[in-house]
PDB file of N, CA and C in Angstrom:
ATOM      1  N   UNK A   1       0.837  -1.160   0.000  1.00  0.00           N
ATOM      2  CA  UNK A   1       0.000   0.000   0.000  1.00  0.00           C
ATOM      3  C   UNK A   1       0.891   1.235   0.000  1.00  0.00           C
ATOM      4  N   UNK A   2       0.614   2.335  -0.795  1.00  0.00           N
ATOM      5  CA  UNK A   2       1.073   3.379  -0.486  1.00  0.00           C
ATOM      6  C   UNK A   2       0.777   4.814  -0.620  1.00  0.00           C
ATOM      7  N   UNK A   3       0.952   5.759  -0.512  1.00  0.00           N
ATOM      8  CA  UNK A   3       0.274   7.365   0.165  1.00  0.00           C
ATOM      9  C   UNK A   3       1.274   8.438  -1.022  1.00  0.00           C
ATOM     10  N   UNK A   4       0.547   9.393  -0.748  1.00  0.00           N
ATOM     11  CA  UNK A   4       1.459  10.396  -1.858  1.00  0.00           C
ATOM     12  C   UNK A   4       2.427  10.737  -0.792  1.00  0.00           C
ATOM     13  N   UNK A   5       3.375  11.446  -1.250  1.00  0.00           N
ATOM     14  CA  UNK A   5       4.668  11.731  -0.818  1.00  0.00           C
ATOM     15  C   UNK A   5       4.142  13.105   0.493  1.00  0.00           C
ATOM     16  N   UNK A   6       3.415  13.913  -0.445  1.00  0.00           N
ATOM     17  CA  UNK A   6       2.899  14.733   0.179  1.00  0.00           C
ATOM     18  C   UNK A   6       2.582  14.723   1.473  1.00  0.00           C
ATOM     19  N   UNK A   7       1.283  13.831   1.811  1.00  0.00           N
ATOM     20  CA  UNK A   7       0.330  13.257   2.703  1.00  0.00           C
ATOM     21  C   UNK A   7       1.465  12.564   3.643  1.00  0.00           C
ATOM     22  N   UNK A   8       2.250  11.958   3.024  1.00  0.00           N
ATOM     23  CA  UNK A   8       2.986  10.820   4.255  1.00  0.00           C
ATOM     24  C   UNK A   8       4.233  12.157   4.873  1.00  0.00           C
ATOM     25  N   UNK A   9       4.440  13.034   4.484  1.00  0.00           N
ATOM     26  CA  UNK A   9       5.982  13.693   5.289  1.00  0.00           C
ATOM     27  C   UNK A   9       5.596  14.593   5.853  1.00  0.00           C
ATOM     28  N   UNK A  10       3.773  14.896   6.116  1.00  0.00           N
ATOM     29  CA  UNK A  10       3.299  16.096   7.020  1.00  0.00           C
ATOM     30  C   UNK A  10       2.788  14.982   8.592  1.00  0.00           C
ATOM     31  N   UNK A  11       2.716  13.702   7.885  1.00  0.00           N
ATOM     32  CA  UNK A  11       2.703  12.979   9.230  1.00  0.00           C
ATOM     33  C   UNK A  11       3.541  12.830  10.379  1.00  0.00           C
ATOM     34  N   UNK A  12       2.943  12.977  11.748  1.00  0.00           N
ATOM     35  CA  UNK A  12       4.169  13.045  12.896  1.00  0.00           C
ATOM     36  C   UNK A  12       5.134  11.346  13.157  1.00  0.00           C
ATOM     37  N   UNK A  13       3.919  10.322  13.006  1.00  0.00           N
ATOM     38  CA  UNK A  13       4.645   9.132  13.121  1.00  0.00           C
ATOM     39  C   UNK A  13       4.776   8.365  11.911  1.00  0.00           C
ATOM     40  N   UNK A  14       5.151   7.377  11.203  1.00  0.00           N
ATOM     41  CA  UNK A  14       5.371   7.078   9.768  1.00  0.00           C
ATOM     42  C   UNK A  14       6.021   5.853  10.082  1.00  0.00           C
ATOM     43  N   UNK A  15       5.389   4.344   9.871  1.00  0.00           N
ATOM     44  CA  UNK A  15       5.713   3.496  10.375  1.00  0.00           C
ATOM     45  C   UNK A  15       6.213   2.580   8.725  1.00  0.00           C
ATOM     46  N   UNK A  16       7.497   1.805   8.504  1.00  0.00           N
ATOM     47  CA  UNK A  16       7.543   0.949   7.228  1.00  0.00           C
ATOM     48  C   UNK A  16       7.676   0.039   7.941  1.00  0.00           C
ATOM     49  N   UNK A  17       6.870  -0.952   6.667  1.00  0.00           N
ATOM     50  CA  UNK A  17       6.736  -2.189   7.023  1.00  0.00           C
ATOM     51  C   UNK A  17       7.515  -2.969   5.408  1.00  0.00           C
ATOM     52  N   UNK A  18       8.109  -3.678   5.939  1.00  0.00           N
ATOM     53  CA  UNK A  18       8.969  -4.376   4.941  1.00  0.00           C
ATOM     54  C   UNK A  18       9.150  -5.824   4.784  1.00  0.00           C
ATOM     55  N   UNK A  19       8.352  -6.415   3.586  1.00  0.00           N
ATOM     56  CA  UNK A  19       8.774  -8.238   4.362  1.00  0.00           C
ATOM     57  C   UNK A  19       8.753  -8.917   3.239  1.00  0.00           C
ATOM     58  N   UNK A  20      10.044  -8.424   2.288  1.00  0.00           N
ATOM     59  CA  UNK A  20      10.508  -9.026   1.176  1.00  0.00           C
ATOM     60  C   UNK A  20      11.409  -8.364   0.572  1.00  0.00           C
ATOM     61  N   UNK A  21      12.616  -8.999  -0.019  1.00  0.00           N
ATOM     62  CA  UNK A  21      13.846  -8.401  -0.601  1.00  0.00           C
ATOM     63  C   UNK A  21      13.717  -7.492  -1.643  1.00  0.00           C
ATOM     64  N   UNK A  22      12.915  -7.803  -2.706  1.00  0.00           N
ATOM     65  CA  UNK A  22      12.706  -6.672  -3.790  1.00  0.00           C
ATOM     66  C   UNK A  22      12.502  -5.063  -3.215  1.00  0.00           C
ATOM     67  N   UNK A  23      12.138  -5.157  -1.871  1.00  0.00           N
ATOM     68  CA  UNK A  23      11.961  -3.847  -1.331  1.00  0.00           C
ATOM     69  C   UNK A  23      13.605  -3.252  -0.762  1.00  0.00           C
ATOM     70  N   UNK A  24      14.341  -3.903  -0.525  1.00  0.00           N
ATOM     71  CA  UNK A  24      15.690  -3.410  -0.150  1.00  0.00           C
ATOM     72  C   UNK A  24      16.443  -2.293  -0.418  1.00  0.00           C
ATOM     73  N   UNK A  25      16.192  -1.739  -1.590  1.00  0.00           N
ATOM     74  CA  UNK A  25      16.734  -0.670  -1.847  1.00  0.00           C
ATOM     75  C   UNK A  25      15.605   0.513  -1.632  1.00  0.00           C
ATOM     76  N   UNK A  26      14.542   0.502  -1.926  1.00  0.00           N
ATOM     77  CA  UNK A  26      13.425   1.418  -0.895  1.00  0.00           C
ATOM     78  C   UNK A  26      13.595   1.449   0.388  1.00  0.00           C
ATOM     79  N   UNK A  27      13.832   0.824   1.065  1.00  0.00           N
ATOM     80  CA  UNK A  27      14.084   0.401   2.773  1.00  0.00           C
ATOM     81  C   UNK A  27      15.206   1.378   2.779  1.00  0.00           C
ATOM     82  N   UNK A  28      16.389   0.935   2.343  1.00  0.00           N
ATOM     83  CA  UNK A  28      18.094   1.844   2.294  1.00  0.00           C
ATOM     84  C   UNK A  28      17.487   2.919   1.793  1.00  0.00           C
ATOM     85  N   UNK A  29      16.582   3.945   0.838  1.00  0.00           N
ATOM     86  CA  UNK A  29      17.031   5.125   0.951  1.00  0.00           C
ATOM     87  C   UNK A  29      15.982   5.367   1.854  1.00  0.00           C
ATOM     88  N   UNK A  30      14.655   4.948   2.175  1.00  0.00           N
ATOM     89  CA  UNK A  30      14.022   5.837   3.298  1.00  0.00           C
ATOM     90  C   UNK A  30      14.587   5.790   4.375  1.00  0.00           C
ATOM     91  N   UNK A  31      15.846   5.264   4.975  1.00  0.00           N
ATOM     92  CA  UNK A  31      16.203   5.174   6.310  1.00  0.00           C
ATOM     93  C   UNK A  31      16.912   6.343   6.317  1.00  0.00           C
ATOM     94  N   UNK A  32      18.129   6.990   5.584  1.00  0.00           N
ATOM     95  CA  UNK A  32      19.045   7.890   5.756  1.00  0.00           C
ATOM     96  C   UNK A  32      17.783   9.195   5.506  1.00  0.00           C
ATOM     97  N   UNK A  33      16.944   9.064   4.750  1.00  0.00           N
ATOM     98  CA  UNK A  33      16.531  10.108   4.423  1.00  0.00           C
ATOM     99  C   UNK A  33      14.906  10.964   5.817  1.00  0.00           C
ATOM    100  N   UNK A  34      14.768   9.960   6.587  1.00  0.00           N
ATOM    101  CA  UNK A  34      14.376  10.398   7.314  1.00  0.00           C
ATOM    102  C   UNK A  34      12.710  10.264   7.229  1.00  0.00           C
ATOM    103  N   UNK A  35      12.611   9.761   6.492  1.00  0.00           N
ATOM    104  CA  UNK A  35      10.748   9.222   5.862  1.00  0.00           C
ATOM    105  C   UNK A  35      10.071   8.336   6.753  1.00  0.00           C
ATOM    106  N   UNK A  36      10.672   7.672   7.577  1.00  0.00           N
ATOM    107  CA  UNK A  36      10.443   6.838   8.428  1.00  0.00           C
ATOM    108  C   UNK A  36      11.158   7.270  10.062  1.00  0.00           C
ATOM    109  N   UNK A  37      10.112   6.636  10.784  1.00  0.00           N
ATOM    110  CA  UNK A  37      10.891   6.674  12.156  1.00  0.00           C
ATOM    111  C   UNK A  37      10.552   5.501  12.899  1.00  0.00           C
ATOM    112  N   UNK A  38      10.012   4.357  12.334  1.00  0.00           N
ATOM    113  CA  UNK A  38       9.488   3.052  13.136  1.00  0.00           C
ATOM    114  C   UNK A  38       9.729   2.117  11.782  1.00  0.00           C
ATOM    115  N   UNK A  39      10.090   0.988  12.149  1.00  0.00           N
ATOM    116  CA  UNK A  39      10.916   0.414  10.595  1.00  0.00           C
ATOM    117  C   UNK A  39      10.394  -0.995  11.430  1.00  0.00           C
ATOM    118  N   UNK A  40       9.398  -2.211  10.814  1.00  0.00           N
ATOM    119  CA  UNK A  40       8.883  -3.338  11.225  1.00  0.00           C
ATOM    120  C   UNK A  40       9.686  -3.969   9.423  1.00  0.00           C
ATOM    121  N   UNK A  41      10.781  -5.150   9.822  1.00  0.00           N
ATOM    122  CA  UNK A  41      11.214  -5.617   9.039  1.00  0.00           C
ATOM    123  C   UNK A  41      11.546  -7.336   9.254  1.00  0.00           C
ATOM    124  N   UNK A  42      11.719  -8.207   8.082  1.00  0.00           N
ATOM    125  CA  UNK A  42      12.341  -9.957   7.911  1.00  0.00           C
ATOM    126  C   UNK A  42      13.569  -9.766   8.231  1.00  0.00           C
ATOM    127  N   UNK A  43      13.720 -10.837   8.489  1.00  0.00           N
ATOM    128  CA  UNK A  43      15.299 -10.888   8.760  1.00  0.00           C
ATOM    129  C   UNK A  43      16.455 -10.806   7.728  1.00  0.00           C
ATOM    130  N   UNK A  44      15.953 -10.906   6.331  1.00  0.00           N
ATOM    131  CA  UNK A  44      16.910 -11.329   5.156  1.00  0.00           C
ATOM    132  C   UNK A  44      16.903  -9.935   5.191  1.00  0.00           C
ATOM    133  N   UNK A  45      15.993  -8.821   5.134  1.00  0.00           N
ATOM    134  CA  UNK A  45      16.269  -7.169   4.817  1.00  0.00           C
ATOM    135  C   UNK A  45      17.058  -6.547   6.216  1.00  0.00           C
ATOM    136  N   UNK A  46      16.909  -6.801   7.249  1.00  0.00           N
ATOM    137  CA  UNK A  46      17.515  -6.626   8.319  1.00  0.00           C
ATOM    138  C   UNK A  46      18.960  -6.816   8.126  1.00  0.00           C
ATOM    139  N   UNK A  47      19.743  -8.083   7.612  1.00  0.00           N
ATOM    140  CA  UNK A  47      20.448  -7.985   7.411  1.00  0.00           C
ATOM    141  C   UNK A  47      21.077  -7.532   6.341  1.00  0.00           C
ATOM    142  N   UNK A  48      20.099  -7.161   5.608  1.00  0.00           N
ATOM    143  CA  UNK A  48      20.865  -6.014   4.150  1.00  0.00           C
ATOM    144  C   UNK A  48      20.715  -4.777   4.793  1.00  0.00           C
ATOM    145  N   UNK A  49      20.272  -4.445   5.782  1.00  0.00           N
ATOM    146  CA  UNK A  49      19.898  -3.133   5.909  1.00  0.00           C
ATOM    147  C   UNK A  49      21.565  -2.617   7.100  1.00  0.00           C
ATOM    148  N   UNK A  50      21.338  -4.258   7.779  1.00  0.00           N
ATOM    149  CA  UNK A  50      22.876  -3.687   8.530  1.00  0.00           C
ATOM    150  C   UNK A  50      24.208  -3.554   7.958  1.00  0.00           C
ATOM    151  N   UNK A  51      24.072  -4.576   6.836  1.00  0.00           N
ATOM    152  CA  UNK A  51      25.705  -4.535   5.566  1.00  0.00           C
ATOM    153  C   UNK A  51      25.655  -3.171   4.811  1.00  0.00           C
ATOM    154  N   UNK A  52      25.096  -2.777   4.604  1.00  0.00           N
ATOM    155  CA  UNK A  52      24.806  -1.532   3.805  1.00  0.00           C
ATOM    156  C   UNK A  52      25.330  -0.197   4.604  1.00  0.00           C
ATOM    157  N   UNK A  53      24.581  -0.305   5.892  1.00  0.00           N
ATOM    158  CA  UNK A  53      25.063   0.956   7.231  1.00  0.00           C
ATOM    159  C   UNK A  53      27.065   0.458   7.179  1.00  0.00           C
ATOM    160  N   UNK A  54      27.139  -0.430   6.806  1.00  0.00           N
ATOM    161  CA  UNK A  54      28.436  -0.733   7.563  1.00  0.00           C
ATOM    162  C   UNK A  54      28.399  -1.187   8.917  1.00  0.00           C
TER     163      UNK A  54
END
């Protein structure tokens, strides 16, 4: 599911939910960029998400 860009960055809380690899590189840039502040993720993206941070 997803929201216009608009609508989702005037929101105070902004929760991703992630639970499949094709999403991995969506996951990596909303994290640095601040679009998210509650991140519900699998373990296979979890660990792409920590190799990536370094």
């Amino acid at each position: 599911m997803g929201v216009p860009l608009e609508s989702f960055l005037k929101k105070k809380r902004s929760i991703g939910v992630v639970a499949h690899s094709f999403k991995n590189d969506i996951t990596l840039a909303a994290i640095p960029g601040k679009n998210i502040n509650s991140l519900v993720i699998d373990e296979f993206t979890a660990k792409k998400v920590l190799n990536a941070e370094g």
